[in-house]
PDB file of N, CA and C in Angstrom:
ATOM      1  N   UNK A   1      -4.520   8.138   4.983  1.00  0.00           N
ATOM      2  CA  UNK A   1      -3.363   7.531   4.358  1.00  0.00           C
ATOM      3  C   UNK A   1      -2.317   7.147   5.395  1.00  0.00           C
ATOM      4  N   UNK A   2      -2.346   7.851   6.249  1.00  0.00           N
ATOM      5  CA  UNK A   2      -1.430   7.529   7.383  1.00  0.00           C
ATOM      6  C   UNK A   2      -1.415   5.974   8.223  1.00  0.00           C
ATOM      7  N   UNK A   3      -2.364   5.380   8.472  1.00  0.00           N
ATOM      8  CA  UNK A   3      -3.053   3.805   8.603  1.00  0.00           C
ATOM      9  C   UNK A   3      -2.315   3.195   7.599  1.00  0.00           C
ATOM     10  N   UNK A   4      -2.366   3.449   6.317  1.00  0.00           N
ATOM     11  CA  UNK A   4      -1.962   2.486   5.250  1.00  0.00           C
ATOM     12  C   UNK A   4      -0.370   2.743   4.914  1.00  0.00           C
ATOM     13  N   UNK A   5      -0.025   3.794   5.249  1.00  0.00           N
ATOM     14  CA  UNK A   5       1.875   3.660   5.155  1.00  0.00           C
ATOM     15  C   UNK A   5       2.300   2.920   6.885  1.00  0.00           C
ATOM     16  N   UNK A   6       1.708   2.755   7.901  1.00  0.00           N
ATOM     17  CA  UNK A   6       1.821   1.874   8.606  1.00  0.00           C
ATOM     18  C   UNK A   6       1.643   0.611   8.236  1.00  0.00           C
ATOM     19  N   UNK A   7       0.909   0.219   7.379  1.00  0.00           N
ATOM     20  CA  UNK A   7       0.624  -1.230   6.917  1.00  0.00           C
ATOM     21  C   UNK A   7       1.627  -1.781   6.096  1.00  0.00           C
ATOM     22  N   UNK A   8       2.226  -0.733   5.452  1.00  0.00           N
ATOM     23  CA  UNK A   8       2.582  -0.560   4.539  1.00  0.00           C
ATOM     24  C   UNK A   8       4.577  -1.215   5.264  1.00  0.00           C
ATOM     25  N   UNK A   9       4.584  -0.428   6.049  1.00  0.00           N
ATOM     26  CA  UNK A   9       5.975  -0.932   6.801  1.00  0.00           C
ATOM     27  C   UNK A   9       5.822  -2.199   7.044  1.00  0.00           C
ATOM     28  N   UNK A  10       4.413  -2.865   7.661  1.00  0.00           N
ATOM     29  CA  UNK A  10       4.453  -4.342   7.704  1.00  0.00           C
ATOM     30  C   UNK A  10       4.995  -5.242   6.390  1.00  0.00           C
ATOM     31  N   UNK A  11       4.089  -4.696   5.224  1.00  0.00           N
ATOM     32  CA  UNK A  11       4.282  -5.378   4.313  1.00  0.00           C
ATOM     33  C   UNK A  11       5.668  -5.341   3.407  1.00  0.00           C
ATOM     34  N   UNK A  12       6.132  -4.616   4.290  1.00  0.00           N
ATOM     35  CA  UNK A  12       7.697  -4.474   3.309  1.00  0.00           C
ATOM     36  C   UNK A  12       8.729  -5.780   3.609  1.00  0.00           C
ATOM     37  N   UNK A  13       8.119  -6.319   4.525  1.00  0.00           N
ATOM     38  CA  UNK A  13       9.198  -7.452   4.870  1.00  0.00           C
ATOM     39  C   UNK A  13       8.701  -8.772   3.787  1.00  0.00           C
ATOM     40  N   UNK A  14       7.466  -8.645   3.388  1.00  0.00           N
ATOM     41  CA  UNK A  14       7.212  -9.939   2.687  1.00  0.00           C
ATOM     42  C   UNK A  14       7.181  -9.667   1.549  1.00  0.00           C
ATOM     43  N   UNK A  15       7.471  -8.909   0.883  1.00  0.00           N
ATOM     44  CA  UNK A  15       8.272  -8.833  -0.161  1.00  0.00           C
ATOM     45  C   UNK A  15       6.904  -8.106  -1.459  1.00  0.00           C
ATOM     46  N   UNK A  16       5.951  -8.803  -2.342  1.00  0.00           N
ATOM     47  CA  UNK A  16       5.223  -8.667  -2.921  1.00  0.00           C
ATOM     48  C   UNK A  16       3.988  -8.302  -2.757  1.00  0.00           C
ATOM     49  N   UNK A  17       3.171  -7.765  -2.927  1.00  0.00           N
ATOM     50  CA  UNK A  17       1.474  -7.626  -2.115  1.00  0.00           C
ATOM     51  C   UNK A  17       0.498  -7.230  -3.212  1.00  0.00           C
ATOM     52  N   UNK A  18      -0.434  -7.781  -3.293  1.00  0.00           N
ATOM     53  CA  UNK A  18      -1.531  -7.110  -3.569  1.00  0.00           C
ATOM     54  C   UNK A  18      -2.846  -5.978  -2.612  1.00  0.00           C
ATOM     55  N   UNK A  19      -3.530  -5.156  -3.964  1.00  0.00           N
ATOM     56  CA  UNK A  19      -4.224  -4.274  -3.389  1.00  0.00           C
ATOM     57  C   UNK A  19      -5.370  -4.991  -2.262  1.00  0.00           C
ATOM     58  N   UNK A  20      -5.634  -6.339  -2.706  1.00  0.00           N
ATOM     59  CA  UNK A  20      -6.419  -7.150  -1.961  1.00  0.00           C
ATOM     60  C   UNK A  20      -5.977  -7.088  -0.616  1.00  0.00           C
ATOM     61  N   UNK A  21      -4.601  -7.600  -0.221  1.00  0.00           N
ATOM     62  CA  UNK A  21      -4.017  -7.887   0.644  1.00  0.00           C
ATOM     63  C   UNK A  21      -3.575  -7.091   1.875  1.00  0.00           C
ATOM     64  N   UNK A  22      -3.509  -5.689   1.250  1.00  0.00           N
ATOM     65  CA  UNK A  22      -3.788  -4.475   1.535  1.00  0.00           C
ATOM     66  C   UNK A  22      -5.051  -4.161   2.359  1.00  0.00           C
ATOM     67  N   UNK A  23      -6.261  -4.068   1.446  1.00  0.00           N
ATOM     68  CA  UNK A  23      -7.327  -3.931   2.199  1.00  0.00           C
ATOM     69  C   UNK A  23      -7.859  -5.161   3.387  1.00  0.00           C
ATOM     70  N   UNK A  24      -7.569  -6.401   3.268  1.00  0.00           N
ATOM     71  CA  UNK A  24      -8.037  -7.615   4.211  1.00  0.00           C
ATOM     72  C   UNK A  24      -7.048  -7.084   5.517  1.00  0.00           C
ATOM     73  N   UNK A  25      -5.930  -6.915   5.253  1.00  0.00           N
ATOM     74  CA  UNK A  25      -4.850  -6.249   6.887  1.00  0.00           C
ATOM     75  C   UNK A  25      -5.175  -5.150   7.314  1.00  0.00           C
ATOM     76  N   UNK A  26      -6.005  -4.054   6.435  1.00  0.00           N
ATOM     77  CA  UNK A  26      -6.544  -2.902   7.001  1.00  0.00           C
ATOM     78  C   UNK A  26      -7.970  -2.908   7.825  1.00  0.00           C
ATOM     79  N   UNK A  27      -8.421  -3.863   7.127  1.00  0.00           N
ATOM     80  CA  UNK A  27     -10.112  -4.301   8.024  1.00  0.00           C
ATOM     81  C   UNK A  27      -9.409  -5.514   9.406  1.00  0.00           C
ATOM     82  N   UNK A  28      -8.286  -6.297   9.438  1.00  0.00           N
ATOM     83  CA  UNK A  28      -7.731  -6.819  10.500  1.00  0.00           C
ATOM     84  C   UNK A  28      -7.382  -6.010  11.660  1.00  0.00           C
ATOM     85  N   UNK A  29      -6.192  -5.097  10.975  1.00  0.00           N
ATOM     86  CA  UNK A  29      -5.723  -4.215  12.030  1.00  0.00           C
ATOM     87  C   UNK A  29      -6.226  -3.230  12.698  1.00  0.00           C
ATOM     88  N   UNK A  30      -7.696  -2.701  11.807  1.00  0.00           N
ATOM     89  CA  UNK A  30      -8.248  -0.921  11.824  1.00  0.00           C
ATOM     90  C   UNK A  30      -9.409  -1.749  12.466  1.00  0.00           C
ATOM     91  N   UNK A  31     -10.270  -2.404  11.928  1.00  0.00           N
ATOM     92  CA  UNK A  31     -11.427  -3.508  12.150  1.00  0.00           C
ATOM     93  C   UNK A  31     -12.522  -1.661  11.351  1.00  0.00           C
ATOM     94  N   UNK A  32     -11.994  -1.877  10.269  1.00  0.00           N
ATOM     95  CA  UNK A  32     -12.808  -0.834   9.187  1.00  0.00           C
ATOM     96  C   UNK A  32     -12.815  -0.898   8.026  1.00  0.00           C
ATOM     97  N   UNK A  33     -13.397  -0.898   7.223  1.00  0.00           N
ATOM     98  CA  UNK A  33     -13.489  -1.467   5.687  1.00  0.00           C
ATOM     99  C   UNK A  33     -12.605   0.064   5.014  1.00  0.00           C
ATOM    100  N   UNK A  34     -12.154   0.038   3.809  1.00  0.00           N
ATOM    101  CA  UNK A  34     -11.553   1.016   2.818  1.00  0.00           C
ATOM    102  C   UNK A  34     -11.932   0.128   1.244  1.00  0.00           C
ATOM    103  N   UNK A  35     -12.570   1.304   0.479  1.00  0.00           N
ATOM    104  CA  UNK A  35     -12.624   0.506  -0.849  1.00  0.00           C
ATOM    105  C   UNK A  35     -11.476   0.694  -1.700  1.00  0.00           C
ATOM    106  N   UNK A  36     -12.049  -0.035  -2.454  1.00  0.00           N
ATOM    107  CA  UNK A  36     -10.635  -0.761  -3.269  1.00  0.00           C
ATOM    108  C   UNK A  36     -10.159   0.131  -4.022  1.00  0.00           C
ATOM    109  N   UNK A  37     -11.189   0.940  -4.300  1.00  0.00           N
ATOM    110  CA  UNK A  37     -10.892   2.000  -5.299  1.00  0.00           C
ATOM    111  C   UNK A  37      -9.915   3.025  -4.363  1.00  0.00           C
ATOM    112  N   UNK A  38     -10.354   3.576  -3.299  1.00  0.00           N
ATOM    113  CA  UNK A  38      -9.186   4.315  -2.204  1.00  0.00           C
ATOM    114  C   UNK A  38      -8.291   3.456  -2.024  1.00  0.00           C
ATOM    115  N   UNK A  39      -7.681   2.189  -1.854  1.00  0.00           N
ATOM    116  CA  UNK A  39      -6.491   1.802  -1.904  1.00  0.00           C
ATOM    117  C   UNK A  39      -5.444   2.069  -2.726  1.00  0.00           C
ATOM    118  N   UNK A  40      -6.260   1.673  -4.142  1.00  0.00           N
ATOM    119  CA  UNK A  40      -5.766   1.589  -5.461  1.00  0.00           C
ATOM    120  C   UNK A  40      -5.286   2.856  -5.626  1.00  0.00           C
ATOM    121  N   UNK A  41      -5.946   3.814  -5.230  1.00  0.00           N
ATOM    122  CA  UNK A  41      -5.516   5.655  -5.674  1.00  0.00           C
ATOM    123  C   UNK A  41      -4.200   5.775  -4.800  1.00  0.00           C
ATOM    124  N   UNK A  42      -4.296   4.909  -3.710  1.00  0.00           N
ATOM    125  CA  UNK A  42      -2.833   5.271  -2.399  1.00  0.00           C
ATOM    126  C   UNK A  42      -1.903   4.731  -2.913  1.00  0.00           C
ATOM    127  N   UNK A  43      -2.367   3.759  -3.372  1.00  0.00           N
ATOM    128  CA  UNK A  43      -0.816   2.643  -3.989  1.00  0.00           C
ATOM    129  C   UNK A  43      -0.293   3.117  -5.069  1.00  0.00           C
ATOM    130  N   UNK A  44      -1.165   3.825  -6.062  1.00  0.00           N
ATOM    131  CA  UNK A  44      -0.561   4.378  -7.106  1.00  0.00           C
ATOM    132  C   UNK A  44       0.178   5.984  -7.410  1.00  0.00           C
ATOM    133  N   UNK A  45      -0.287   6.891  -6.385  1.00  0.00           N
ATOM    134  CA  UNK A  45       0.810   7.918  -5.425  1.00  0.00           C
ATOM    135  C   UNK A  45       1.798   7.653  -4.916  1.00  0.00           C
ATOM    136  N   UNK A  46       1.484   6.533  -4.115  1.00  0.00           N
ATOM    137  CA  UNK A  46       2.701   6.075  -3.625  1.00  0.00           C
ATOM    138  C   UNK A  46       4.216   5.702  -4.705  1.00  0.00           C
ATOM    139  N   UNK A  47       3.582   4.834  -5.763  1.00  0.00           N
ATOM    140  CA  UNK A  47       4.069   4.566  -6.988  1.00  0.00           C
ATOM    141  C   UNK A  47       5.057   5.479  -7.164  1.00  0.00           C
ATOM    142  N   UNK A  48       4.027   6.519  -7.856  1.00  0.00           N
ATOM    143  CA  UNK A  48       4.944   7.739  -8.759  1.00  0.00           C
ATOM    144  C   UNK A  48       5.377   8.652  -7.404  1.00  0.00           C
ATOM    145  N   UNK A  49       5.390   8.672  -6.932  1.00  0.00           N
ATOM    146  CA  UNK A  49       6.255   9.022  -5.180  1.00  0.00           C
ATOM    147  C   UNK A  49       7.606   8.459  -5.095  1.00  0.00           C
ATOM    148  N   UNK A  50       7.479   6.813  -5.955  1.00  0.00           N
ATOM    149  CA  UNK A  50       8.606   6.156  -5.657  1.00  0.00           C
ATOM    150  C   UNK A  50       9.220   5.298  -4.389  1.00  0.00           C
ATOM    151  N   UNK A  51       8.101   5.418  -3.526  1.00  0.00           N
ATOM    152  CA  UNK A  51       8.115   4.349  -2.608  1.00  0.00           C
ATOM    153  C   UNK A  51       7.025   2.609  -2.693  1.00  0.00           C
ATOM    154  N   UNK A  52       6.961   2.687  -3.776  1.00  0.00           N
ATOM    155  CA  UNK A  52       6.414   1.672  -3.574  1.00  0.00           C
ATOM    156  C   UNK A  52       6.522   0.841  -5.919  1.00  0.00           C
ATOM    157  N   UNK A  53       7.233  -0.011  -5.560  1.00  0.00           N
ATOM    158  CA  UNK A  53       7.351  -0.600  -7.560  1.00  0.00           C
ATOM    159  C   UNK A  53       5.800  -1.156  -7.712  1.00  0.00           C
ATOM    160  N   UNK A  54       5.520  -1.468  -8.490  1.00  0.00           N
ATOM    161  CA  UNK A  54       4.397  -2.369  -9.494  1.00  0.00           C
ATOM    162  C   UNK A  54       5.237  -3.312 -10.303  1.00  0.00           C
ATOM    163  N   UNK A  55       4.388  -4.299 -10.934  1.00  0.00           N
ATOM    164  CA  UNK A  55       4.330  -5.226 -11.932  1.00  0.00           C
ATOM    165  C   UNK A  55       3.222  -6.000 -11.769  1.00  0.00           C
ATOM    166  N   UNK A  56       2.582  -6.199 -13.115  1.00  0.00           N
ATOM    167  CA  UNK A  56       1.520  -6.865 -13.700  1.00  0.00           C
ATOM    168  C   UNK A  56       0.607  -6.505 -14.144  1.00  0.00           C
ATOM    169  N   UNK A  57      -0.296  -6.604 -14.767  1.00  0.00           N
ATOM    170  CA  UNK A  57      -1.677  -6.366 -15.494  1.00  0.00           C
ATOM    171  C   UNK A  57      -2.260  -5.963 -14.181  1.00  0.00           C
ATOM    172  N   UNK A  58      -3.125  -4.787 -14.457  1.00  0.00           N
ATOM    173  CA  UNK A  58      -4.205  -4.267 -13.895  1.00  0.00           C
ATOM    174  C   UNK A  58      -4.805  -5.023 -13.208  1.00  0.00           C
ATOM    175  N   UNK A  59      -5.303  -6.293 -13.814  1.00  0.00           N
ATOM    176  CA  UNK A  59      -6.139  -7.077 -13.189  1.00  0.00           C
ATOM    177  C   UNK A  59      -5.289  -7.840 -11.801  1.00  0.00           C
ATOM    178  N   UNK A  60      -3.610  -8.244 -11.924  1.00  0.00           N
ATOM    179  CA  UNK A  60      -3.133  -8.929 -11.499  1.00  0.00           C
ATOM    180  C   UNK A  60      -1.589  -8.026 -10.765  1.00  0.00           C
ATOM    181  N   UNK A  61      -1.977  -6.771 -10.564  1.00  0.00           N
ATOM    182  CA  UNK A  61      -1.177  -5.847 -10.311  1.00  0.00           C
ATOM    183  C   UNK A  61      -0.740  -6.439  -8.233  1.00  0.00           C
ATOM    184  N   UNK A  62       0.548  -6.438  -8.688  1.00  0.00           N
ATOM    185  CA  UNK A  62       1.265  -6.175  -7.378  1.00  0.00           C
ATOM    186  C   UNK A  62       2.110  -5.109  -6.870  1.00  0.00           C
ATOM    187  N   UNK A  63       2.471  -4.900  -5.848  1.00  0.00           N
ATOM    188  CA  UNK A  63       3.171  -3.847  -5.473  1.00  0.00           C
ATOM    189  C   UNK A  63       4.348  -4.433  -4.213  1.00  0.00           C
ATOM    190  N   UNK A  64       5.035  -3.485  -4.202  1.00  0.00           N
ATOM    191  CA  UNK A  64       6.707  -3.831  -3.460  1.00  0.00           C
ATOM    192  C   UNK A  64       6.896  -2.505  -2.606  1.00  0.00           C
ATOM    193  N   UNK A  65       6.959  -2.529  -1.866  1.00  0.00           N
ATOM    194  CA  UNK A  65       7.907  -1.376  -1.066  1.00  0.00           C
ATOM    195  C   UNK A  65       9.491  -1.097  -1.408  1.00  0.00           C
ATOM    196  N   UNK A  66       9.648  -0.274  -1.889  1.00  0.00           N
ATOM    197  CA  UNK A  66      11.449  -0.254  -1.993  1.00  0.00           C
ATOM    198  C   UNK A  66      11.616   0.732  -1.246  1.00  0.00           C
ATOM    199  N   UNK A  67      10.843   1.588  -0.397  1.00  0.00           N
ATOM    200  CA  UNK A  67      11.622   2.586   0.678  1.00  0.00           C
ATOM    201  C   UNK A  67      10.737   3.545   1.456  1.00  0.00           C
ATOM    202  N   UNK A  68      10.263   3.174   2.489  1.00  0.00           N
ATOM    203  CA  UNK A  68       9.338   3.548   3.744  1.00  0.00           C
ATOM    204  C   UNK A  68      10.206   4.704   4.428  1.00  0.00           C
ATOM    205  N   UNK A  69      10.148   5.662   4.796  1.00  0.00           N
ATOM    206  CA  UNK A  69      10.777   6.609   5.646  1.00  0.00           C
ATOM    207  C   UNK A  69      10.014   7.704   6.562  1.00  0.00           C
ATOM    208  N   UNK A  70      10.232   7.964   7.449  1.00  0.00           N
ATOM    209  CA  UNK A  70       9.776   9.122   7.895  1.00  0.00           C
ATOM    210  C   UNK A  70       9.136  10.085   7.151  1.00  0.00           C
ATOM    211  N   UNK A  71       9.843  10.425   5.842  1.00  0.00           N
ATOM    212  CA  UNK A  71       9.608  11.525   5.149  1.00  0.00           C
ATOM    213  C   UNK A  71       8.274  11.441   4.804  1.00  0.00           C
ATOM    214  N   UNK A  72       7.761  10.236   4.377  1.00  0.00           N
ATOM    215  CA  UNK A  72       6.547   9.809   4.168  1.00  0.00           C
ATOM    216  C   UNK A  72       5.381  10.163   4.642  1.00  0.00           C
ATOM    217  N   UNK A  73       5.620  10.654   5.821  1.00  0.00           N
ATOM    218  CA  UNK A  73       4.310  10.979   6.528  1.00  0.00           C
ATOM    219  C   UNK A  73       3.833  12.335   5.879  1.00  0.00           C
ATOM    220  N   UNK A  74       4.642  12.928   5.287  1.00  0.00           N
ATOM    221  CA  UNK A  74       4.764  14.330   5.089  1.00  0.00           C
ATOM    222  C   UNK A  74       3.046  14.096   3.290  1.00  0.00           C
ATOM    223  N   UNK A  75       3.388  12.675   3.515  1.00  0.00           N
ATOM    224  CA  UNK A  75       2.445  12.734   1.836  1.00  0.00           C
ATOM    225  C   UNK A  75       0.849  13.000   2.686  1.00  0.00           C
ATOM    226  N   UNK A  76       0.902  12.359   3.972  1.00  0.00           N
ATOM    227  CA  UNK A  76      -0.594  12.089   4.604  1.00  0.00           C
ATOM    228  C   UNK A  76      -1.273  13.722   4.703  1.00  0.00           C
TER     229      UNK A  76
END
């Protein structure tokens, strides 16, 4: 999990993301695949953690960063 709250600081500047988008920058940056299903479980901890909003249908689900911190590491 620690890889993906690094990614995760990237993606806070562009505002919206999908779980897709997620995994294609993790096989860029790591040059290692993660399934979708382990993303999906990180993003949605993260969620109810409160660092990270949702909106949309399941199928069409995005996610937002509203607050990356140090403290964070403490979830890995």
């Amino acid at each position: 999990m620690g890889k993906l709250v690094q990614l995760l600081e990237k993606l806070e500047k562009i505002g919206w993301f999908t779980s897709e988008h997620v995994r294609e920058l993790y096989l860029h940056e790591y040059d290692e695949e993660l399934k979708s299903s382990t993303i999906s479980t990180y993003l949605a901890r993260l969620c109810e953690d409160g660092y990270l909003e949702k909106q949309g249908s399941v199928k069409k689900r995005e996610y937002k960063v509203i607050r990356i911190e140090k403290t964070i590491k403490n979830i890995v």
